[in-house]
C-alpha atoms as a PDB file:
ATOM      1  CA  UNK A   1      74.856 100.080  34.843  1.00  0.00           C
ATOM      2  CA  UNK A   2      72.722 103.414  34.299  1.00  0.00           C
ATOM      3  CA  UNK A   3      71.427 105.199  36.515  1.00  0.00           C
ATOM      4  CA  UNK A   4      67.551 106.187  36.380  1.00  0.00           C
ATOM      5  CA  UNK A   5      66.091 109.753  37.696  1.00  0.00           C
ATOM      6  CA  UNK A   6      62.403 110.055  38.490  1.00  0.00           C
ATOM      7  CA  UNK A   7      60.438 113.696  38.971  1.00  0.00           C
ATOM      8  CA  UNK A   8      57.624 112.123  40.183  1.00  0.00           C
ATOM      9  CA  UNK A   9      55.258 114.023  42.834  1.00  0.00           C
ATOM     10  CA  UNK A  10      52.414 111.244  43.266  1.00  0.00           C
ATOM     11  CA  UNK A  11      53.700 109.414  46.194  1.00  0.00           C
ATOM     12  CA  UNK A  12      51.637 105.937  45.225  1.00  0.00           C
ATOM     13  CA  UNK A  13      52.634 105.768  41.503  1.00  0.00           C
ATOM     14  CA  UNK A  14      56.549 106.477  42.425  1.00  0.00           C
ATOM     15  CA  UNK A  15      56.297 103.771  45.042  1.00  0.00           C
ATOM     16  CA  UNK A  16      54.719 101.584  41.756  1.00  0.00           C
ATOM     17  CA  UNK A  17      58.338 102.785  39.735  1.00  0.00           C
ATOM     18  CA  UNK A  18      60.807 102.384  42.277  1.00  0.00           C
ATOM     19  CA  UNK A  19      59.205  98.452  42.850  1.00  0.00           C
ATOM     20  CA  UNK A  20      59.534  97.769  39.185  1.00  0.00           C
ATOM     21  CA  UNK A  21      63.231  99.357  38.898  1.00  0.00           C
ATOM     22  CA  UNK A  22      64.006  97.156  42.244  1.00  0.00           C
ATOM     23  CA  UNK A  23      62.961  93.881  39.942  1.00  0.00           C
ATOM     24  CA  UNK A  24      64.372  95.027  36.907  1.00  0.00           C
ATOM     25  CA  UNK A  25      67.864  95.834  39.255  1.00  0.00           C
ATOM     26  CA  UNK A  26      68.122  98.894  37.787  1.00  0.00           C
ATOM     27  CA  UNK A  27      69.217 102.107  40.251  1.00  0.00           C
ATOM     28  CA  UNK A  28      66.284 104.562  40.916  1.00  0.00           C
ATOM     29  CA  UNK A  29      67.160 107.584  41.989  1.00  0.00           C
ATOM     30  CA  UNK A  30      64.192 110.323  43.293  1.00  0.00           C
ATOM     31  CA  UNK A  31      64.065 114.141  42.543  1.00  0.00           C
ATOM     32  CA  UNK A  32      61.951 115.860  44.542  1.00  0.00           C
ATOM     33  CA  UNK A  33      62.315 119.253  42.245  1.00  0.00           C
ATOM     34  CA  UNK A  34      63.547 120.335  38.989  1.00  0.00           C
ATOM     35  CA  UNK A  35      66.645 121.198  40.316  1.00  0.00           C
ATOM     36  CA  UNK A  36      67.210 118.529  41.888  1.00  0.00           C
ATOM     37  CA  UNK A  37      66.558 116.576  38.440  1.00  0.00           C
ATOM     38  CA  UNK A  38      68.896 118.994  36.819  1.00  0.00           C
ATOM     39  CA  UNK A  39      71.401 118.336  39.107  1.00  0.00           C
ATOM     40  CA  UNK A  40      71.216 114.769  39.046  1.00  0.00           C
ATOM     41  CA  UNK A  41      71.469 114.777  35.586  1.00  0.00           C
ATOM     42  CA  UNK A  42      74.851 116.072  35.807  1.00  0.00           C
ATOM     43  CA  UNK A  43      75.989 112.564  37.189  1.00  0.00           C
ATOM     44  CA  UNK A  44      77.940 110.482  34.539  1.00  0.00           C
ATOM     45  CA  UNK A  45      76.202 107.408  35.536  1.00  0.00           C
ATOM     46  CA  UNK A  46      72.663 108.574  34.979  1.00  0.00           C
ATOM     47  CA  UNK A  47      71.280 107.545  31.664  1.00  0.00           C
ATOM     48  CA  UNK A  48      67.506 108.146  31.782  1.00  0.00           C
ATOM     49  CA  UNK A  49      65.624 111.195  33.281  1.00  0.00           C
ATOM     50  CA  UNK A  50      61.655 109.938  33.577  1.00  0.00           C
ATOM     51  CA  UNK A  51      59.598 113.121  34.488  1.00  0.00           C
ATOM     52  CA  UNK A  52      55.675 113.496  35.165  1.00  0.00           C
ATOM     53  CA  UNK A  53      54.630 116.164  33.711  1.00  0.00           C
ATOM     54  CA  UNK A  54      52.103 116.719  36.351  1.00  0.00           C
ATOM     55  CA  UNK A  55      54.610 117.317  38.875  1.00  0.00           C
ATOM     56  CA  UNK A  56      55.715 120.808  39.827  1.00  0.00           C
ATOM     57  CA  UNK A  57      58.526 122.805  37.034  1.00  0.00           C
ATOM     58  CA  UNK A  58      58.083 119.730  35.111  1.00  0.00           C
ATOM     59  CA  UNK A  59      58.515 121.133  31.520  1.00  0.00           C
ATOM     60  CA  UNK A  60      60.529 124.421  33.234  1.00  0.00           C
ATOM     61  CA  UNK A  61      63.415 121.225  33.975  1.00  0.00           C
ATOM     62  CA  UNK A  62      63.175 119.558  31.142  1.00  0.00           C
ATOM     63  CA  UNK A  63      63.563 123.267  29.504  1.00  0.00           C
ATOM     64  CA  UNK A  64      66.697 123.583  31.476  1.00  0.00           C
ATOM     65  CA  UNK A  65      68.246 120.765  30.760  1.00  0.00           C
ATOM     66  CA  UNK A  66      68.050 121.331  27.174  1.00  0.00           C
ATOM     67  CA  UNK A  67      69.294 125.468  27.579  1.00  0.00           C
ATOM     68  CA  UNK A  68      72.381 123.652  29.123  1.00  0.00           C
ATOM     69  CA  UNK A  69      73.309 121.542  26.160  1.00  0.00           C
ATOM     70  CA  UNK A  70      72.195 118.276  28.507  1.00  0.00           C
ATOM     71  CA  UNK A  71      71.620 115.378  25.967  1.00  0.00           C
ATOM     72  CA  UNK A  72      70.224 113.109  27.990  1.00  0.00           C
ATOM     73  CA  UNK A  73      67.602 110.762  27.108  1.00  0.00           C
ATOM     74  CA  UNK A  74      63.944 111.995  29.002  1.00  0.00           C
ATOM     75  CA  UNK A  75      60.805 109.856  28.965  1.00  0.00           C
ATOM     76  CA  UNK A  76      57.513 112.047  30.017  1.00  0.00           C
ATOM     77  CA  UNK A  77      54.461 110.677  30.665  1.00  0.00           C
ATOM     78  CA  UNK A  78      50.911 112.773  31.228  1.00  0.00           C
ATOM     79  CA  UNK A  79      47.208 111.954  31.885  1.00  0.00           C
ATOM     80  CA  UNK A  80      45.676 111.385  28.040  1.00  0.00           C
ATOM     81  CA  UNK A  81      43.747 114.090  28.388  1.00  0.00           C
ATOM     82  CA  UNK A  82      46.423 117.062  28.787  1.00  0.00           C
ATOM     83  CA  UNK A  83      47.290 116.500  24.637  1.00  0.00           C
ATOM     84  CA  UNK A  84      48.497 120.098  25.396  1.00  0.00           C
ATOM     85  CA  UNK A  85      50.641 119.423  28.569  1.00  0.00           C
ATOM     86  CA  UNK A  86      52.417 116.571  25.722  1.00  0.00           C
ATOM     87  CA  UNK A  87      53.253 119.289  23.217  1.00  0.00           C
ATOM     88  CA  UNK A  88      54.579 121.471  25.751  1.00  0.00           C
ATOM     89  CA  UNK A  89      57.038 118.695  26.832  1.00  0.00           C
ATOM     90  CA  UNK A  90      58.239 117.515  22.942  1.00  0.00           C
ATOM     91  CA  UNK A  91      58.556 121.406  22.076  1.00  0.00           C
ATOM     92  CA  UNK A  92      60.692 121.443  25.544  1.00  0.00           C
ATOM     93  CA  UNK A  93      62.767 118.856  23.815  1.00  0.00           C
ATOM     94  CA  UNK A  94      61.288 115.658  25.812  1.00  0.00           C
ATOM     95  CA  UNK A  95      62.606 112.516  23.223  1.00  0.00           C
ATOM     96  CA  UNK A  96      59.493 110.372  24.508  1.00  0.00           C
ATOM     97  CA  UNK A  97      55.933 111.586  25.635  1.00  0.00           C
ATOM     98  CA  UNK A  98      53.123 108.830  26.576  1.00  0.00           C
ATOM     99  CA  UNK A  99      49.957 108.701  28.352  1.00  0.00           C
ATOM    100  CA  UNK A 100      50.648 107.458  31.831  1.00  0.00           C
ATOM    101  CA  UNK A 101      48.581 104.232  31.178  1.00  0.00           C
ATOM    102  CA  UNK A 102      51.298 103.253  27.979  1.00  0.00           C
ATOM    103  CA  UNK A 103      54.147 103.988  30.404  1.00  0.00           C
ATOM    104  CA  UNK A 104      52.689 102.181  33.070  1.00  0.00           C
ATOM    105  CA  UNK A 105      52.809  99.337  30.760  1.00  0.00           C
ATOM    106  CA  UNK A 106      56.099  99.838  29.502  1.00  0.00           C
ATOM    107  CA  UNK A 107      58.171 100.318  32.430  1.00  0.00           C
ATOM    108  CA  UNK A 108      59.586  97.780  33.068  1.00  0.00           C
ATOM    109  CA  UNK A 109      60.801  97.776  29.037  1.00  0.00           C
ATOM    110  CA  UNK A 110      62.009 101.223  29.840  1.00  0.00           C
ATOM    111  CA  UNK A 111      64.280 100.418  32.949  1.00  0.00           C
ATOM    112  CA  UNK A 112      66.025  97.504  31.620  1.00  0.00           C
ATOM    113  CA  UNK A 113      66.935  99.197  28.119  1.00  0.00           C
ATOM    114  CA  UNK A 114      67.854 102.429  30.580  1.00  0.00           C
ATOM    115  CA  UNK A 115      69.847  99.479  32.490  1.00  0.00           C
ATOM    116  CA  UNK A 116      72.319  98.650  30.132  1.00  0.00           C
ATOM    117  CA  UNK A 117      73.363 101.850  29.206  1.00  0.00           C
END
């Protein structure tokens, strides 16, 4: 079963993720920094990194990731009106970008494919 990695700083919408990945069944795992999400993504069972790109060294992780040849899938979500915060992510080499309101309602979709990885 994958594992999933969350950079997310707002307290009340990471408590909204870790309830969904608790009824999808799907392992949540929290970073609290970029390092930490870079580190975590060193773990062979992790198979989704989501990051907010609100939260602190956001794009600087996803940045690192990518300098160290880390292939692993990341899903990035922003408020709809930072179009330029988006860009910044994809040119970081984010696969996925979406306003937080489309992830919100794709989450649970997210986790289960992230699941059966």
């Amino acid at each position: 079963m994958g594992r999933v990695v969350a950079l997310v700083e707002d307290i009340f919408f990471l408590a909204k993720i870790k309830e969904t990945a608790k009824q999808a069944g799907v392992a949540l795992e929290t970073a609290g920094t970029s390092t930490a999400l870079a580190e975590a993504a060193l773990a062979d069972a992790t198979s989704l990194l989501i990051v907010d790109l609100n939260a602190r060294g956001s794009i600087e992780a996803i940045e690192m990731l990518r300098a160290a040849g880390n292939t692993l899938p990341v899903i990035a979500f922003f408020s709809h009106v930072q179009a330029e915060l988006a860009e910044r992510a994809r040119v970081a080499g984010c696969e996925q970008v979406m306003p937080r309101s489309k992830f919100t309602r794709e989450l649970a979709e997210i986790l289960t494919r992230a699941k059966a990885k």
